[in-house]
N, C-alpha and C. Protein backbone atom coordinates (compact mmCIF):
# COMPACT_ATOMS: atom_id res chain seq x y z
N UNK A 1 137.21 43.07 93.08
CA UNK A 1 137.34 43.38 94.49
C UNK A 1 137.93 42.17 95.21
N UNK A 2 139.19 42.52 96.01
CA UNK A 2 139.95 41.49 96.83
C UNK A 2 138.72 41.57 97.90
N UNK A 3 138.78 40.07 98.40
CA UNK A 3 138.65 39.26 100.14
C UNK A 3 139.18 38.45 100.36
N UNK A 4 140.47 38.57 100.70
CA UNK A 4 141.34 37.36 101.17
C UNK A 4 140.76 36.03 102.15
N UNK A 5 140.60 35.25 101.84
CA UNK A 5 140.25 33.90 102.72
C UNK A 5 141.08 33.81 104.15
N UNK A 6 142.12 34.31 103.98
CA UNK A 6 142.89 33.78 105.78
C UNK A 6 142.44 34.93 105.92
N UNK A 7 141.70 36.31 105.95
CA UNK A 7 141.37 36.96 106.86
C UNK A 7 140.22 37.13 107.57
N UNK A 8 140.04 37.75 108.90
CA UNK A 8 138.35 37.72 109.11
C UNK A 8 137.98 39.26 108.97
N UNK A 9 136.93 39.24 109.30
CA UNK A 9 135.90 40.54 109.08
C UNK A 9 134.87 40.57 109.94
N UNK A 10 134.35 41.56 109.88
CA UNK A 10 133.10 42.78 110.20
C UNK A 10 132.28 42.82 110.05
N UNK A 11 130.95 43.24 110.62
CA UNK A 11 129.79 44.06 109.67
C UNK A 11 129.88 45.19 108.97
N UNK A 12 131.30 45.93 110.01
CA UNK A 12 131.35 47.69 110.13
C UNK A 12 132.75 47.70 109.00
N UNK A 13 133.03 46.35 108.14
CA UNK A 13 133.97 46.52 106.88
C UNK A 13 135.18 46.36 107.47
N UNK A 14 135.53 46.35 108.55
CA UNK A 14 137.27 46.33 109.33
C UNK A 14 137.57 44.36 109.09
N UNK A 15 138.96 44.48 108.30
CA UNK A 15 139.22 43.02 108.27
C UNK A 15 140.42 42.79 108.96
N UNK A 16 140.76 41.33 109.83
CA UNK A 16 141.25 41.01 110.92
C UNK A 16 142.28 40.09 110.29
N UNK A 17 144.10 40.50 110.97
CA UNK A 17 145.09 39.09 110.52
C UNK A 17 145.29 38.93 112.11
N UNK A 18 145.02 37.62 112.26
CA UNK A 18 145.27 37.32 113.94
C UNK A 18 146.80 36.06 113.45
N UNK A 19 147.82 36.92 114.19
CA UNK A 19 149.06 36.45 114.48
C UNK A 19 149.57 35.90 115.86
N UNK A 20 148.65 35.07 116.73
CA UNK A 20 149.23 34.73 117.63
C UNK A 20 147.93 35.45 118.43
N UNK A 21 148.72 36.42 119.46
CA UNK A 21 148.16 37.54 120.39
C UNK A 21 147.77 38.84 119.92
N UNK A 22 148.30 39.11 118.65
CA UNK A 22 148.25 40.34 117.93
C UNK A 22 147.41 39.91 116.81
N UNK A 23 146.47 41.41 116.66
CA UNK A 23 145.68 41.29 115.25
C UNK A 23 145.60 42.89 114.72
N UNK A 24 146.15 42.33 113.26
CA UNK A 24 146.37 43.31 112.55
C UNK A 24 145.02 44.05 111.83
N UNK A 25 144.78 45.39 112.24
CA UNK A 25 143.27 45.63 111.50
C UNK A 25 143.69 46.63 110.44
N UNK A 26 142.44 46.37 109.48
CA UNK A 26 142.45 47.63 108.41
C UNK A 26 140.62 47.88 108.02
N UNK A 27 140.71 48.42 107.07
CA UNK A 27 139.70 48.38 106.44
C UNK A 27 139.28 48.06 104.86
N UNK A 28 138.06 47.15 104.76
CA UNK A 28 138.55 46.15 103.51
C UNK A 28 138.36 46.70 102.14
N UNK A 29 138.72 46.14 101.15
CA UNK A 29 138.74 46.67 100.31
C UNK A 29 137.41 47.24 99.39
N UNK A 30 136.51 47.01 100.08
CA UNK A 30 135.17 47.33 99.64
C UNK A 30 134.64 48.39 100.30
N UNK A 31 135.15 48.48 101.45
CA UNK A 31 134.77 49.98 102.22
C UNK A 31 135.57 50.56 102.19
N UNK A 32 136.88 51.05 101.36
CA UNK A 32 137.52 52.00 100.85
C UNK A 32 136.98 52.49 99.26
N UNK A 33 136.58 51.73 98.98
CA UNK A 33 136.06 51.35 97.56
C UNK A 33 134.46 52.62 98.08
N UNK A 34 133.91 51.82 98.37
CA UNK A 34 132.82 53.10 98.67
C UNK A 34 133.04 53.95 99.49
N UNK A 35 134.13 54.25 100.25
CA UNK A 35 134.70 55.71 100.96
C UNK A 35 135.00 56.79 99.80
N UNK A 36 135.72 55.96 98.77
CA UNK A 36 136.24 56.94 97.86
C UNK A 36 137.57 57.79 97.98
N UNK A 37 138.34 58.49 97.46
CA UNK A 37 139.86 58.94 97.95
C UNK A 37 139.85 59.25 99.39
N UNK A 38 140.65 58.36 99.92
CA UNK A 38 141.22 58.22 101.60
C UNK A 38 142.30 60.02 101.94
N UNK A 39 141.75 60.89 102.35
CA UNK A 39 142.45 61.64 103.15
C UNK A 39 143.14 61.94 104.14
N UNK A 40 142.80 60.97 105.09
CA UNK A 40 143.78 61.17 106.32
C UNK A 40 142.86 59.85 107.42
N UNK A 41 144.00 59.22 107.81
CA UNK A 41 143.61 58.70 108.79
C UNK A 41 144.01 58.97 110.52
N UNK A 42 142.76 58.93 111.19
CA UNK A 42 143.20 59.34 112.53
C UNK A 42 143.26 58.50 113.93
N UNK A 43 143.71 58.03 114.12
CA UNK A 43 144.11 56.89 115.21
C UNK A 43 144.62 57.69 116.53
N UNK A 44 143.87 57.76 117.26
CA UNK A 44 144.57 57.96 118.86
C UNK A 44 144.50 57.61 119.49
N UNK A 45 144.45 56.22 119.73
CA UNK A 45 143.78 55.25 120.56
C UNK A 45 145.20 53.86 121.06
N UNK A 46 145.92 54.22 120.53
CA UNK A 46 147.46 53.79 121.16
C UNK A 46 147.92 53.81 122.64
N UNK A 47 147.92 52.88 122.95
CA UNK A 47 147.70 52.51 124.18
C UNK A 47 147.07 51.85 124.99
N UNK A 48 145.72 52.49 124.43
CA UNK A 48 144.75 52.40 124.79
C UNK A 48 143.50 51.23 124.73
N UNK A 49 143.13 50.41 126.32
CA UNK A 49 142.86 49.41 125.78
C UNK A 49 141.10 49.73 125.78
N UNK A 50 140.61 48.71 124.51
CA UNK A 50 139.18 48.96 124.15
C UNK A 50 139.01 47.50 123.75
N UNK A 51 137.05 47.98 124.30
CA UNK A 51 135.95 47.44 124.32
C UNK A 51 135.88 46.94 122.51
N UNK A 52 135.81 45.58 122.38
CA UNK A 52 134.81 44.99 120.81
C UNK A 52 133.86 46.16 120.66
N UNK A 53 134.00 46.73 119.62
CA UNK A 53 132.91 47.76 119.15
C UNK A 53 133.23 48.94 119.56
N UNK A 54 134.03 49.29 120.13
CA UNK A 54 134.64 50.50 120.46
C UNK A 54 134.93 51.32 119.27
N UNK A 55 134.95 52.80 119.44
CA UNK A 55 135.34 53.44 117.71
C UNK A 55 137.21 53.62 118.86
N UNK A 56 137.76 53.15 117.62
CA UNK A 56 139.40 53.00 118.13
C UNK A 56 140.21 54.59 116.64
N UNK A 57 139.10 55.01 115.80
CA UNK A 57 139.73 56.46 115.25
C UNK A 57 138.94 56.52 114.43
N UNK A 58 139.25 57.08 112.71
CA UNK A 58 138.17 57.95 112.20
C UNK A 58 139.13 57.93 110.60
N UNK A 59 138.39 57.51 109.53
CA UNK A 59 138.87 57.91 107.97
C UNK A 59 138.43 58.73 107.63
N UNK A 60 139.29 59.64 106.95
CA UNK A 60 138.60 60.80 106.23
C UNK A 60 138.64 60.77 104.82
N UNK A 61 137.66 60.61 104.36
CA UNK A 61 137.52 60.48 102.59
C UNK A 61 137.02 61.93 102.09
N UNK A 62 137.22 62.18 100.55
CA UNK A 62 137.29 63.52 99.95
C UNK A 62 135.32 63.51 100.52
N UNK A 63 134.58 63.00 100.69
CA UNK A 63 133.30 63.37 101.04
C UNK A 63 132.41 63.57 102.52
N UNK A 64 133.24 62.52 103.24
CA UNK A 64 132.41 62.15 104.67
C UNK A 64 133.79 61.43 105.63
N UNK A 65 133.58 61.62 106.88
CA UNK A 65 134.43 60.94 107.73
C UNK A 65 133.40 60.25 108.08
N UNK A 66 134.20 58.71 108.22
CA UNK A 66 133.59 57.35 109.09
C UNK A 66 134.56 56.90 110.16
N UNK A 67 134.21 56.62 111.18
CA UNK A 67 134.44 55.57 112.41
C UNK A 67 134.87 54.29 112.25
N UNK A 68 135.87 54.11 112.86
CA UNK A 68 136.71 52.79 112.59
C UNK A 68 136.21 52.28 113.97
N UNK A 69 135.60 50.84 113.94
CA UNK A 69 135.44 50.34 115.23
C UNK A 69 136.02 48.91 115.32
N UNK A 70 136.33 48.99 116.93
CA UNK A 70 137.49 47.64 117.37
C UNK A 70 136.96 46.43 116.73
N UNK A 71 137.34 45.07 116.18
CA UNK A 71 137.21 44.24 115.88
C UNK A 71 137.00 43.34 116.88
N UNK A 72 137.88 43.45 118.11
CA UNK A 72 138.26 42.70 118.70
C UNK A 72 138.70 43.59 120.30
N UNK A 73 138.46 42.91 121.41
CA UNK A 73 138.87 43.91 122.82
C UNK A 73 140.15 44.01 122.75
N UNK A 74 141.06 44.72 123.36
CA UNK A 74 142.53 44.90 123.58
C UNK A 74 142.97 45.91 123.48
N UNK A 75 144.36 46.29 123.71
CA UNK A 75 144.94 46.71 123.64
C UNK A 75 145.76 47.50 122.34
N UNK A 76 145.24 48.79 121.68
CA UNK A 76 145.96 49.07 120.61
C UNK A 76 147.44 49.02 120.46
N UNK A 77 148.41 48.30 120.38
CA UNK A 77 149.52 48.37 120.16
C UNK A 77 150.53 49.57 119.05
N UNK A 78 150.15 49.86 118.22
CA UNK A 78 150.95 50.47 117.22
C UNK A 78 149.98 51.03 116.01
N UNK A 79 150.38 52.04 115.48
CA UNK A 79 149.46 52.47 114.69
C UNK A 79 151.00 52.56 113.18
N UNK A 80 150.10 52.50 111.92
CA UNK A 80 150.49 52.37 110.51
C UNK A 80 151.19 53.55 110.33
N UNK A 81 152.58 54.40 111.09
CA UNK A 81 152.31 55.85 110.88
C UNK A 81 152.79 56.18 109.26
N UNK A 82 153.07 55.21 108.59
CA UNK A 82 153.33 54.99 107.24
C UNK A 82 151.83 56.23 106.23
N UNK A 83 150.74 55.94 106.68
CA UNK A 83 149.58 56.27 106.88
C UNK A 83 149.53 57.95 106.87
N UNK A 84 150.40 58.39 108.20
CA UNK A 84 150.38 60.12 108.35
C UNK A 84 150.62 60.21 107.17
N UNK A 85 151.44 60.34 106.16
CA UNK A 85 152.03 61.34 105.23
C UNK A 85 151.56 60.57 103.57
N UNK A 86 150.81 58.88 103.83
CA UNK A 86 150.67 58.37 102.50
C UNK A 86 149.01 57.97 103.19
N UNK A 87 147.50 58.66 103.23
CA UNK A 87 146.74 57.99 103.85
C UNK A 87 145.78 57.00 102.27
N UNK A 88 146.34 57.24 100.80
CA UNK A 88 146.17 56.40 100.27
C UNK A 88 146.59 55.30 99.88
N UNK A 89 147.49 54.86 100.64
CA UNK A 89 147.55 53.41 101.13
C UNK A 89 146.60 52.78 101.02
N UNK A 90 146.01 53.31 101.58
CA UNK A 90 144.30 52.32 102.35
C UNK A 90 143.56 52.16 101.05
N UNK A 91 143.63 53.32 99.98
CA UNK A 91 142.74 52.83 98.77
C UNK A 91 144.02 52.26 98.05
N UNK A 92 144.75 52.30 97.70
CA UNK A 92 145.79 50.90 96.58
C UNK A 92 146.13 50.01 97.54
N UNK A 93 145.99 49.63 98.58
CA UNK A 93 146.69 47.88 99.42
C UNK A 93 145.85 48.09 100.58
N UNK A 94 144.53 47.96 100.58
CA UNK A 94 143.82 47.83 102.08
C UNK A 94 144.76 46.70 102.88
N UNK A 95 144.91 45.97 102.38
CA UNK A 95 145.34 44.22 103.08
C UNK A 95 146.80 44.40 103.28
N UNK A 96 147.41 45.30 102.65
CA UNK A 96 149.13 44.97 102.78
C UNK A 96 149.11 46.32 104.01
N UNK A 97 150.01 47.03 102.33
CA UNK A 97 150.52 48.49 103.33
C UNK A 97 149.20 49.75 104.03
N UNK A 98 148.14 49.26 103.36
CA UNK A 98 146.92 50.13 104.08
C UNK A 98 146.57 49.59 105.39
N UNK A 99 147.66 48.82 106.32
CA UNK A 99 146.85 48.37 107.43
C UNK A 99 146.77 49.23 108.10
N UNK A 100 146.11 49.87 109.77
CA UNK A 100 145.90 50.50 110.51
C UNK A 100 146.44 50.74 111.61
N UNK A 101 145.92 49.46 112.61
CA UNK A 101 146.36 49.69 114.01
C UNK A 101 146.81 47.72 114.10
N UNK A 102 147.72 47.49 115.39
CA UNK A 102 147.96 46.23 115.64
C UNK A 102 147.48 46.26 116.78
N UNK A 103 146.36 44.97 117.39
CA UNK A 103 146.33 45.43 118.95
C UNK A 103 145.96 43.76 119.28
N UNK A 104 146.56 43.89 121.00
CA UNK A 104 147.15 42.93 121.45
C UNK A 104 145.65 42.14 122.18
N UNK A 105 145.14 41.72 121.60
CA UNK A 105 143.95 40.74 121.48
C UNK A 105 143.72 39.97 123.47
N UNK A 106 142.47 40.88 123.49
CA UNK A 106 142.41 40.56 125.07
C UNK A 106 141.37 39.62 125.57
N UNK A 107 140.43 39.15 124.31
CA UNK A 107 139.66 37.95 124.54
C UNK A 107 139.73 37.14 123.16
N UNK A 108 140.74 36.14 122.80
CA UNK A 108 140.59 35.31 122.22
C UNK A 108 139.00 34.34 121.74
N UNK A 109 137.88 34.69 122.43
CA UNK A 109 137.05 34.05 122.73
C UNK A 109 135.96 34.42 121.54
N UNK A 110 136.28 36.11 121.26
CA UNK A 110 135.83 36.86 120.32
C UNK A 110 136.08 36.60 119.04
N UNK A 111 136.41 35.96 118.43
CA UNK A 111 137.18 35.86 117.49
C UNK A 111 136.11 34.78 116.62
N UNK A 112 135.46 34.12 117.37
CA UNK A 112 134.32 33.30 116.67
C UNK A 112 133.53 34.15 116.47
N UNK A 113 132.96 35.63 116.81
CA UNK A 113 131.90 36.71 116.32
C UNK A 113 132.28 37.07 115.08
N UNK A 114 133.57 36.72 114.36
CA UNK A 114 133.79 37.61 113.08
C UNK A 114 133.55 36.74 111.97
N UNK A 115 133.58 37.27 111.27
CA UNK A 115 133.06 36.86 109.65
C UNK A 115 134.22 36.14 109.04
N UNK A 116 133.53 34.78 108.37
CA UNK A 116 134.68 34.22 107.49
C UNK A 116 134.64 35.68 106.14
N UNK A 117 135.96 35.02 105.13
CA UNK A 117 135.51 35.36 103.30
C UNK A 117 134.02 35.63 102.83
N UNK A 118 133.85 34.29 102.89
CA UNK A 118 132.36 33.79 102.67
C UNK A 118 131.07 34.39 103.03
N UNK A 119 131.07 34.59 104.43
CA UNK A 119 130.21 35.30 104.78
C UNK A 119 129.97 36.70 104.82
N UNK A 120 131.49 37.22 104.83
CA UNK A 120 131.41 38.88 104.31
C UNK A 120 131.23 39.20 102.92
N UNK A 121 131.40 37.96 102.07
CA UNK A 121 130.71 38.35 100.78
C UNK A 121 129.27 38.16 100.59
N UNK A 122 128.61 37.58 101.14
CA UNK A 122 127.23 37.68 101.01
C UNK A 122 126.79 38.51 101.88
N UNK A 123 127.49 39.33 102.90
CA UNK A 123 127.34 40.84 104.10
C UNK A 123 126.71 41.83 102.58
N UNK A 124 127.97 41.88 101.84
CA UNK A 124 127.97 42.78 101.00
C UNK A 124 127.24 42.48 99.57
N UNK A 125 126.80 41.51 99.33
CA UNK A 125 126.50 40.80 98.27
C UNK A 125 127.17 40.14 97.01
N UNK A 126 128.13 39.78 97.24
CA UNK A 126 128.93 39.58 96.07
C UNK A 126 129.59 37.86 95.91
């Protein structure tokens, strides 16, 4: 199981690439891993700016849909639409081509609440 070190993380499994003003979210490779085959992902939240902890859309795996929640406040910028027509992406490249949404980071300040590597591996135990 990948956890990339330059990225941050979650409790709720969503891992963070902060580029400046923009941060790229997905979901990591361990909570696709226990989602199980990715069916469709649903994002409608483009545009739209949200609250840290906000649910910003919804994965659908062959068993259960889960809630994707904001990492970070802002502004959703762009969604993966790579995603509509391939939503297993997310289980072969959580970190590359499985990313999600990009959104334009509205409290920098937040960004100390997230999880190193390190600490999301002992979240999860590993």
């Amino acid at each position: 199981m990948s956890i990339p070190a330059n990225l941050k993380y979650t409790k709720d499994h969503e891992w963070i690439k902060i580029d400046g003003t923009i941060a790229t979210v997905g979901i990591t490779d361990f909570a696709q891993g226990e989602l199980g085959d990715i069916v469709y992902v649903d994002i409608t939240s483009v545009g739209q700016t949200l609250n840290q902890h906000d649910v910003f859309g919804t994965v659908e795996a062959v068993k259960t849909v889960s809630d994707l929640f904001m990492p970070l406040s802002g502004k959703v910028v762009e969604f993966n639409k790579d995603l509509e027509g391939n939503p297993e992406k997310v289980n072969n490249d959580p970190y590359g081509e499985g990313w999600m949404v990009k959104v334009e980071i509205s409290s920098a300040t937040e960004v100390n609440s997230l999880l190193s590597a390190d600490e999301y591996k002992e979240l999860i135990g590993k």
